[in-house]
PDB file of N, CA and C in Angstrom:
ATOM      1  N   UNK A   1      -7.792  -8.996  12.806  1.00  0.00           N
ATOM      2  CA  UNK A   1      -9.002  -8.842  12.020  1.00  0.00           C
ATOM      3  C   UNK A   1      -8.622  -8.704  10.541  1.00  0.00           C
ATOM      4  N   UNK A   2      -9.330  -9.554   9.640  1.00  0.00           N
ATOM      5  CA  UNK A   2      -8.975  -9.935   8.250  1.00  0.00           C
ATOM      6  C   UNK A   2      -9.905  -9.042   7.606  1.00  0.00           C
ATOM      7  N   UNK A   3      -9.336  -7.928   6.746  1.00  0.00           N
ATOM      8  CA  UNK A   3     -10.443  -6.940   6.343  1.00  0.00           C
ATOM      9  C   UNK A   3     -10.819  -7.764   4.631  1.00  0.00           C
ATOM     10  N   UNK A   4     -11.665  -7.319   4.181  1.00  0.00           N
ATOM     11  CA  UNK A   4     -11.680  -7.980   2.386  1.00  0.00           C
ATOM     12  C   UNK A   4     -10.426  -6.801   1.531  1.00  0.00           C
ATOM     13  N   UNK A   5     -10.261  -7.625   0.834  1.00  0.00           N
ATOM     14  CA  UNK A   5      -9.222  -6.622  -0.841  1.00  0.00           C
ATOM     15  C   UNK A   5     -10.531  -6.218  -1.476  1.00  0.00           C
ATOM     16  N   UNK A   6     -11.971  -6.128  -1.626  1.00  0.00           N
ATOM     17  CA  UNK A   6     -12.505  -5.260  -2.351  1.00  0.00           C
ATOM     18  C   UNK A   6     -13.791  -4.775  -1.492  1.00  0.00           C
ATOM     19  N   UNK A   7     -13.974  -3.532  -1.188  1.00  0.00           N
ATOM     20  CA  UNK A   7     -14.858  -2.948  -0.114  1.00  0.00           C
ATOM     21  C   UNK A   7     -16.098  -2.126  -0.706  1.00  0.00           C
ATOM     22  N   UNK A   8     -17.830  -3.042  -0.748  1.00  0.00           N
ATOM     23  CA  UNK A   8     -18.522  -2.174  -1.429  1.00  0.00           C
ATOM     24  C   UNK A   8     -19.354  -1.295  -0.167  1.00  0.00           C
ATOM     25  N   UNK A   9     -19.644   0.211  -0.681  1.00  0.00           N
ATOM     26  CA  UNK A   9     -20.294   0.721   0.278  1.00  0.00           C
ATOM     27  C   UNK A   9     -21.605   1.286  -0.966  1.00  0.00           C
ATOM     28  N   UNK A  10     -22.817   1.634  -0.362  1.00  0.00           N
ATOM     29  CA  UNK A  10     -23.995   2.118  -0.692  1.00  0.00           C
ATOM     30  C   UNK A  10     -24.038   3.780   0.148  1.00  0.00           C
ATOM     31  N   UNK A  11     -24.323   4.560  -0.788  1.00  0.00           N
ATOM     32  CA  UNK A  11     -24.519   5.760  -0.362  1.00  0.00           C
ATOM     33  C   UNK A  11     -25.671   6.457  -0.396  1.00  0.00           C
ATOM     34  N   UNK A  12     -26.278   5.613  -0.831  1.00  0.00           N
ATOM     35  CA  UNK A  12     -27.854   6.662  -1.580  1.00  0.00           C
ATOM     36  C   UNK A  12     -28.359   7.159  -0.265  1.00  0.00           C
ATOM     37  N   UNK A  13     -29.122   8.286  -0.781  1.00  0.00           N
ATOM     38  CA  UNK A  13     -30.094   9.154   0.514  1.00  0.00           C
ATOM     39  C   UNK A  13     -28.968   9.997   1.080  1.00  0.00           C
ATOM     40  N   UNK A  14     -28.017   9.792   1.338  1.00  0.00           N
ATOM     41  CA  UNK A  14     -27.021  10.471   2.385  1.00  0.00           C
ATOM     42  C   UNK A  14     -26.649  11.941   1.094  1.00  0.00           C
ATOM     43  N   UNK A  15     -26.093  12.938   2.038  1.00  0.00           N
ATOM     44  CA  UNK A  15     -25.986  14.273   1.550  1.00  0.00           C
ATOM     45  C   UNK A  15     -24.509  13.605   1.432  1.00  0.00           C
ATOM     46  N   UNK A  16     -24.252  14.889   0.267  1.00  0.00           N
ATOM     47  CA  UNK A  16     -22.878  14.757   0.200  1.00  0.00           C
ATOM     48  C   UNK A  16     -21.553  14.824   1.213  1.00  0.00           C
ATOM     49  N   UNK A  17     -21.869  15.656   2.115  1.00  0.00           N
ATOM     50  CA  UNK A  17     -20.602  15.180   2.955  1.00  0.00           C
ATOM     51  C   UNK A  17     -20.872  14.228   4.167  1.00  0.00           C
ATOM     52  N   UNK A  18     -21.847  13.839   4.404  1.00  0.00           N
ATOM     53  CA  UNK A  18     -22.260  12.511   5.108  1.00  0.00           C
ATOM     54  C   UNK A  18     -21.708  11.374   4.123  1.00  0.00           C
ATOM     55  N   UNK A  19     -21.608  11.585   2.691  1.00  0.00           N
ATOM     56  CA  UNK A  19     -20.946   9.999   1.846  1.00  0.00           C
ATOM     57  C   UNK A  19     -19.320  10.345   2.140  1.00  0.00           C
ATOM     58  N   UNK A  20     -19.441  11.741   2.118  1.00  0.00           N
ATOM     59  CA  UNK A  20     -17.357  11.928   1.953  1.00  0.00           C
ATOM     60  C   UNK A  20     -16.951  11.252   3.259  1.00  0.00           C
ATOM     61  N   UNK A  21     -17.953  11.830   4.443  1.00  0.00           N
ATOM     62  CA  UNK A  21     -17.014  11.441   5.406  1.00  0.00           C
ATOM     63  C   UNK A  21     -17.545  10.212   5.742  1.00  0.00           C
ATOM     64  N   UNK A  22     -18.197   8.795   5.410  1.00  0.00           N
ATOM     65  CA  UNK A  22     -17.893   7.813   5.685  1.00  0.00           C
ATOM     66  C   UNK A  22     -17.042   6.952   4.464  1.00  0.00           C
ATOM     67  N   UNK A  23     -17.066   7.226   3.439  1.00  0.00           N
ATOM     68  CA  UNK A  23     -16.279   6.995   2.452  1.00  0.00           C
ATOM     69  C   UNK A  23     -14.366   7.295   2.938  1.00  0.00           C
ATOM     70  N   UNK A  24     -14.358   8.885   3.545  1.00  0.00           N
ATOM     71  CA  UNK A  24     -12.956   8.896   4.306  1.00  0.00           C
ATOM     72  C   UNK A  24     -12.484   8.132   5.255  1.00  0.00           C
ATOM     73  N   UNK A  25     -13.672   7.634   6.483  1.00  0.00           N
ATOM     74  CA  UNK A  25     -14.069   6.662   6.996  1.00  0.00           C
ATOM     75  C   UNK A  25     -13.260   5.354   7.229  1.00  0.00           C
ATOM     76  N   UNK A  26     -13.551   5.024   5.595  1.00  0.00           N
ATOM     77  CA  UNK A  26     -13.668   3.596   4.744  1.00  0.00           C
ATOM     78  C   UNK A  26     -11.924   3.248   4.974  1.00  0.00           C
ATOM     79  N   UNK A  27     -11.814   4.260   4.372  1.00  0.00           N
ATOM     80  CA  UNK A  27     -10.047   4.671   3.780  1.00  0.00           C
ATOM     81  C   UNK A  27      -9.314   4.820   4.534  1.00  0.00           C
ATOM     82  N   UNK A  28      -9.756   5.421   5.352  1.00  0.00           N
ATOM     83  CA  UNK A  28      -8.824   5.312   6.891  1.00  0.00           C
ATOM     84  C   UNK A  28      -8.447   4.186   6.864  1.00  0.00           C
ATOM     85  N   UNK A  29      -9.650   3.274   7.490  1.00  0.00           N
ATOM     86  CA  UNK A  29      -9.667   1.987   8.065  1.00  0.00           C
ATOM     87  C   UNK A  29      -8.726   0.819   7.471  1.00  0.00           C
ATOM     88  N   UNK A  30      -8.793   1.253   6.061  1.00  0.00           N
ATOM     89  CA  UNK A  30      -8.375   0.048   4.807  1.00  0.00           C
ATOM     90  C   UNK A  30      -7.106  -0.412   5.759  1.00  0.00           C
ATOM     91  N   UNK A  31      -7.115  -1.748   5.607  1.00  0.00           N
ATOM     92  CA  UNK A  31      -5.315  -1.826   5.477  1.00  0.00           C
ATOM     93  C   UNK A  31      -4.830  -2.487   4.499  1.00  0.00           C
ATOM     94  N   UNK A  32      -3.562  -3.100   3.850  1.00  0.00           N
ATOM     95  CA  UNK A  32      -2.891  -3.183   3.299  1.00  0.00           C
ATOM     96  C   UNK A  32      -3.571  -4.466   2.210  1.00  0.00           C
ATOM     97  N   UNK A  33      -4.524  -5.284   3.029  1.00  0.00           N
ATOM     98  CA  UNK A  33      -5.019  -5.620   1.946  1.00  0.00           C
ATOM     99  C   UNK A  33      -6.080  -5.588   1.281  1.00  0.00           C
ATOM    100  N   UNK A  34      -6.655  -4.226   1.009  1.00  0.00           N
ATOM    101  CA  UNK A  34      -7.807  -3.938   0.494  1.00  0.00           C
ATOM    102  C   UNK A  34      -6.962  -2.803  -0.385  1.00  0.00           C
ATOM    103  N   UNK A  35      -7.340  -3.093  -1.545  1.00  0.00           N
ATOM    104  CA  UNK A  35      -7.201  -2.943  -2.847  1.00  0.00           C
ATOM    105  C   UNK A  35      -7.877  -1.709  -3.835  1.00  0.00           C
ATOM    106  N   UNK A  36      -9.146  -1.800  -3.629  1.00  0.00           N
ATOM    107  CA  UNK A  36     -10.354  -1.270  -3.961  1.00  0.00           C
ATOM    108  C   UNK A  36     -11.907  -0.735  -3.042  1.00  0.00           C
ATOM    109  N   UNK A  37     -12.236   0.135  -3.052  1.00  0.00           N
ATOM    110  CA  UNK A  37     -13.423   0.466  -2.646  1.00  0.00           C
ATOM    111  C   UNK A  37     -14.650   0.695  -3.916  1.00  0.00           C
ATOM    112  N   UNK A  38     -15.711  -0.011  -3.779  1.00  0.00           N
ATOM    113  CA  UNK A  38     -16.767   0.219  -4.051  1.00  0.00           C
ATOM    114  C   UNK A  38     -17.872   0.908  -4.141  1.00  0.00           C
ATOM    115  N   UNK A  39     -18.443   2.527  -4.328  1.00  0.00           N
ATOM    116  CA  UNK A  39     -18.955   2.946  -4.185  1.00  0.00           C
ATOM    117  C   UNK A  39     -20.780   3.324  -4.814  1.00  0.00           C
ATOM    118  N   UNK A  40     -21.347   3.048  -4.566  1.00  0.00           N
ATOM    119  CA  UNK A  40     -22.608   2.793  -4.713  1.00  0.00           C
ATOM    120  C   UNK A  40     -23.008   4.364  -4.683  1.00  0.00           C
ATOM    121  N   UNK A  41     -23.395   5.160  -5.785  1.00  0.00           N
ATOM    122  CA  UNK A  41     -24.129   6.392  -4.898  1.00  0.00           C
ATOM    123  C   UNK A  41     -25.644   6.685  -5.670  1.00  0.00           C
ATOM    124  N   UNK A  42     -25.416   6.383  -7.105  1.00  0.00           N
ATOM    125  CA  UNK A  42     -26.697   6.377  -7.816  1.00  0.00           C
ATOM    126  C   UNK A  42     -26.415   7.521  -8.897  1.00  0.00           C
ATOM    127  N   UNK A  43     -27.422   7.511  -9.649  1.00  0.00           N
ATOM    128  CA  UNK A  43     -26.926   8.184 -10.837  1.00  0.00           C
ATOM    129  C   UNK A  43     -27.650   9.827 -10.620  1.00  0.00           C
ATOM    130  N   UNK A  44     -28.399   9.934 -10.811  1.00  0.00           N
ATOM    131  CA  UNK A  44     -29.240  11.585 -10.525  1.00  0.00           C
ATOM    132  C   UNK A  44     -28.812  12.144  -9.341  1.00  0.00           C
ATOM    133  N   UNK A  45     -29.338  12.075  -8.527  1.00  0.00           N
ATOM    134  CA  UNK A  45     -28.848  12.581  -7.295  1.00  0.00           C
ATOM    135  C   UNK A  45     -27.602  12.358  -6.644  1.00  0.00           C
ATOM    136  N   UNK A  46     -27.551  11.177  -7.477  1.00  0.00           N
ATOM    137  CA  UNK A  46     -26.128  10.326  -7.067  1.00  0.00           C
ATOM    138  C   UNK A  46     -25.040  11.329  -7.208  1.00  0.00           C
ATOM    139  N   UNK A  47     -25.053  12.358  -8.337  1.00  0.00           N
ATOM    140  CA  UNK A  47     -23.965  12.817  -9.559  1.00  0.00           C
ATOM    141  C   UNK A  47     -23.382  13.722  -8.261  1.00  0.00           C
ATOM    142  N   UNK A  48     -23.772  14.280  -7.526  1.00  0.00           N
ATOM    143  CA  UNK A  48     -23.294  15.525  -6.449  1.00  0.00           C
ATOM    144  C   UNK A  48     -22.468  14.920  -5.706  1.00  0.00           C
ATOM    145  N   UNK A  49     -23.121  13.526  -5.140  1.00  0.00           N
ATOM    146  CA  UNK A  49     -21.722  12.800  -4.622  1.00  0.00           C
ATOM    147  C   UNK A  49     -20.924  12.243  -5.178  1.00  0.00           C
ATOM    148  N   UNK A  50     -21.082  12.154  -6.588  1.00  0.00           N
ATOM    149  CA  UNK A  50     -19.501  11.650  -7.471  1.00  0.00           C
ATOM    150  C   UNK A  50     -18.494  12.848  -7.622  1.00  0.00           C
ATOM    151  N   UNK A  51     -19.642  14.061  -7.524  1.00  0.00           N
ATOM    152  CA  UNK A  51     -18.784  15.518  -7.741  1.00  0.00           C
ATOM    153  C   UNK A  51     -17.543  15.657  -6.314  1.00  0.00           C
ATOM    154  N   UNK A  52     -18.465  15.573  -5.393  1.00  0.00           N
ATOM    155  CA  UNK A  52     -17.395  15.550  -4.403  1.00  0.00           C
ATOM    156  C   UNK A  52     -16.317  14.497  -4.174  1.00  0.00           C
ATOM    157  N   UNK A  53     -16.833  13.281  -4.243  1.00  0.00           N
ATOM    158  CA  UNK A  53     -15.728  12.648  -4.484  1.00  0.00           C
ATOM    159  C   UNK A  53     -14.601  12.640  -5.592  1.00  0.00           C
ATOM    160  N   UNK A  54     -14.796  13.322  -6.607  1.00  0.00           N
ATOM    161  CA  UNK A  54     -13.533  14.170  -7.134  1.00  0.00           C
ATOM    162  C   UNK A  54     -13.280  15.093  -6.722  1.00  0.00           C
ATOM    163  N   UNK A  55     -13.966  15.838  -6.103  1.00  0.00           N
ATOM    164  CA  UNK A  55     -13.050  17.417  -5.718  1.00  0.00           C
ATOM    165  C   UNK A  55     -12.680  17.133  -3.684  1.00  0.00           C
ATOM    166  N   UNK A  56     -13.375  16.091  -3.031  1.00  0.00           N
ATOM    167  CA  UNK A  56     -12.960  16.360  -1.829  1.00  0.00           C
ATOM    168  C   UNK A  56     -11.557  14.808  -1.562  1.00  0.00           C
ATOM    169  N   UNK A  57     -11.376  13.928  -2.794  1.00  0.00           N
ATOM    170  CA  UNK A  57     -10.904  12.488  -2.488  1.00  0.00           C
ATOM    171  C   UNK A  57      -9.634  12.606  -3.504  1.00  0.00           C
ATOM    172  N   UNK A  58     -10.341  13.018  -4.587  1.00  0.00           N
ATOM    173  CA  UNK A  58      -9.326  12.969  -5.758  1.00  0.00           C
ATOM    174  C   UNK A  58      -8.579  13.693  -6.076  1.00  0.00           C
ATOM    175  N   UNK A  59      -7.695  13.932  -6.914  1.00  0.00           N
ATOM    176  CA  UNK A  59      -6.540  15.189  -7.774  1.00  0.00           C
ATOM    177  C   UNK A  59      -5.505  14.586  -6.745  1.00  0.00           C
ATOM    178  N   UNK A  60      -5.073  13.328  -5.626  1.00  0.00           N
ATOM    179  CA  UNK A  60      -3.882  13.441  -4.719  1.00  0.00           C
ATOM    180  C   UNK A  60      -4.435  13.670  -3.364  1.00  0.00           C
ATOM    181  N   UNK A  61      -5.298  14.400  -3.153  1.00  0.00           N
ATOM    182  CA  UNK A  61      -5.919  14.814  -2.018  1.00  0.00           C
ATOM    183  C   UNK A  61      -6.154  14.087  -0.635  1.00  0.00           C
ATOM    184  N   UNK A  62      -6.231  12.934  -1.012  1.00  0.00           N
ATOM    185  CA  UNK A  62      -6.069  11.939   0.021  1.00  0.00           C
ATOM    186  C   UNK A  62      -4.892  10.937  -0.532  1.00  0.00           C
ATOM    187  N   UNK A  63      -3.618  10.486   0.195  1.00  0.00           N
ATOM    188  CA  UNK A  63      -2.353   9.954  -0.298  1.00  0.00           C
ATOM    189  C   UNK A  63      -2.803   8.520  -0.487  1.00  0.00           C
ATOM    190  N   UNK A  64      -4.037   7.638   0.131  1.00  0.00           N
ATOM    191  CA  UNK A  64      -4.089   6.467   0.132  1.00  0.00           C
ATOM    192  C   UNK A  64      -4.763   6.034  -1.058  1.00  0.00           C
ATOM    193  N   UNK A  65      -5.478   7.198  -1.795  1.00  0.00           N
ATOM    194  CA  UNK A  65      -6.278   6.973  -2.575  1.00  0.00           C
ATOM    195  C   UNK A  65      -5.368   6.616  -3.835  1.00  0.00           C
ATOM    196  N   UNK A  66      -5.166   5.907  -5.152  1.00  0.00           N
ATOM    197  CA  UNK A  66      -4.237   5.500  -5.671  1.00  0.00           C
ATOM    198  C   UNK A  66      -4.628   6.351  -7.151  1.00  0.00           C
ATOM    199  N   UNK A  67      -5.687   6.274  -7.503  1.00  0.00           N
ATOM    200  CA  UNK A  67      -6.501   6.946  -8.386  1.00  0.00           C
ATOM    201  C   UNK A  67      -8.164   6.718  -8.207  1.00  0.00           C
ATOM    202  N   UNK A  68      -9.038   7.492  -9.070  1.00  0.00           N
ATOM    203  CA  UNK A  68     -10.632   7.281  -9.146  1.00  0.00           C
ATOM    204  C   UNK A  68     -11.232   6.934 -10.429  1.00  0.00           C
ATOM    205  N   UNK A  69     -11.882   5.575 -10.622  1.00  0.00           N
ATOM    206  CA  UNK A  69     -12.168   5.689 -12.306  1.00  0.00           C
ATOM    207  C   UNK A  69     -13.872   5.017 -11.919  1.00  0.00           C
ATOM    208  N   UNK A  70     -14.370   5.517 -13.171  1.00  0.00           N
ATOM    209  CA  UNK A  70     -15.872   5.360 -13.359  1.00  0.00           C
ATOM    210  C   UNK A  70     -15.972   3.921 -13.318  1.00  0.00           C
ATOM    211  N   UNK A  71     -17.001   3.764 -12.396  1.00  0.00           N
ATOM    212  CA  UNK A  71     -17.767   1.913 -12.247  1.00  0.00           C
ATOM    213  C   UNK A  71     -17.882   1.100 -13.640  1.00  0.00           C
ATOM    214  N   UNK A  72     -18.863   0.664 -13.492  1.00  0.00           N
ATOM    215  CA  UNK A  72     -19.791  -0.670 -14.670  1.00  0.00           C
ATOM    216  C   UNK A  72     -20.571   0.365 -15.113  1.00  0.00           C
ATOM    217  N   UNK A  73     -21.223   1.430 -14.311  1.00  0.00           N
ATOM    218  CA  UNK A  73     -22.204   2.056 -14.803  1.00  0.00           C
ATOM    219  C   UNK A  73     -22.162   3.537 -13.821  1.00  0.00           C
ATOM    220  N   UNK A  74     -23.082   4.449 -14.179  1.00  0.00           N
ATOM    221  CA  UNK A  74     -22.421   5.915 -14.114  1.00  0.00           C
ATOM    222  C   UNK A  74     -22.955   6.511 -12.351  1.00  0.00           C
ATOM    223  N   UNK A  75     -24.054   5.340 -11.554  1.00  0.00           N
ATOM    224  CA  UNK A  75     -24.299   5.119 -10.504  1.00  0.00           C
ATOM    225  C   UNK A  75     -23.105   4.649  -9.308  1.00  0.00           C
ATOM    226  N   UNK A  76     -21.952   4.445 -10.276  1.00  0.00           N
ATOM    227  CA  UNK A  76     -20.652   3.971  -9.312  1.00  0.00           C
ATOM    228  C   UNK A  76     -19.121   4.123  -9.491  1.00  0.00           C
ATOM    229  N   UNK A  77     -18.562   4.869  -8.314  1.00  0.00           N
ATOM    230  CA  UNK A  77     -17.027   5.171  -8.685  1.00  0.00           C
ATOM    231  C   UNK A  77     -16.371   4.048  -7.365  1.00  0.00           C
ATOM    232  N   UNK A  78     -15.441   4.114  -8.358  1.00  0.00           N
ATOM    233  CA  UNK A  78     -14.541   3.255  -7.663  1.00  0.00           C
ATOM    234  C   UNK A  78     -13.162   3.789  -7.306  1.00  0.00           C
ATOM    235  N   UNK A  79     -12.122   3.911  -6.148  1.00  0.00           N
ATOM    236  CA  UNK A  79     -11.233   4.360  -5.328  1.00  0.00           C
ATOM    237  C   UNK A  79     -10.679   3.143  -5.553  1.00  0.00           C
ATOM    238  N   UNK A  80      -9.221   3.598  -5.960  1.00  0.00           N
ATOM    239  CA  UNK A  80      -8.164   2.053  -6.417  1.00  0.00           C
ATOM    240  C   UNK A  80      -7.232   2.404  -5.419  1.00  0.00           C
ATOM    241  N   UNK A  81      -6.916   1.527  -4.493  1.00  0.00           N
ATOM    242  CA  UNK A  81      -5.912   2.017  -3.204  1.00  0.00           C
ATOM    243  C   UNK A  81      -4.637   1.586  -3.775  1.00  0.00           C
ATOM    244  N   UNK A  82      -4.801   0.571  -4.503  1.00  0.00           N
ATOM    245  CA  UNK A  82      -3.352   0.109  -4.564  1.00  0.00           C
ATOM    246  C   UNK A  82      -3.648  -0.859  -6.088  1.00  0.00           C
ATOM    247  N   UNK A  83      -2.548  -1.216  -7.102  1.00  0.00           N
ATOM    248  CA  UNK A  83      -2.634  -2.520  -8.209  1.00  0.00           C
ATOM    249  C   UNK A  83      -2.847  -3.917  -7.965  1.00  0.00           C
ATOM    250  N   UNK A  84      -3.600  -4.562  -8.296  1.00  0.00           N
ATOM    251  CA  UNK A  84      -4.271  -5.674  -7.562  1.00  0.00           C
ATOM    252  C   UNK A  84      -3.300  -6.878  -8.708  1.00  0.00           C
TER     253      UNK A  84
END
């Protein structure tokens, strides 16, 4: 099974640890050639699940995760698994 190198997911509506843990999910699953994850969560309400995804994904916290940097716009973070 041929997974994609860039993986978008949508989070809106979901509580924050319903996005962590399919977002951890995500990351599990990745393999070697997926690159990037996509995260969709939204901007207002959105912001609680960007919070956790720095404090429950980021600082090292998960080893696959490579770093976390802000989307196109403030509705989306992006998880860099690896240098593309």
């Amino acid at each position: 099974m041929r997974q994609e190198p860039y993986i978008d997911i949508d989070v809106h509506g979901m509580t924050s640890e319903q996005a962590i843990d399919k977002i951890e999910l995500l990351i599990k699953q990745a393999n070697a050639s997926t690159y990037r994850i996509h995260v969709v969560h939204g901007y207002n309400r959105g912001n609680a699940i960007q919070r956790a995804i720095y404090r429950e994904i980021g600082h090292g916290l998960n080893h696959k995760v490579l770093r976390i940097i802000f989307g196109d716009n403030p509705g989306v973070t992006e998880l860099i698994l690896r240098e593309f």
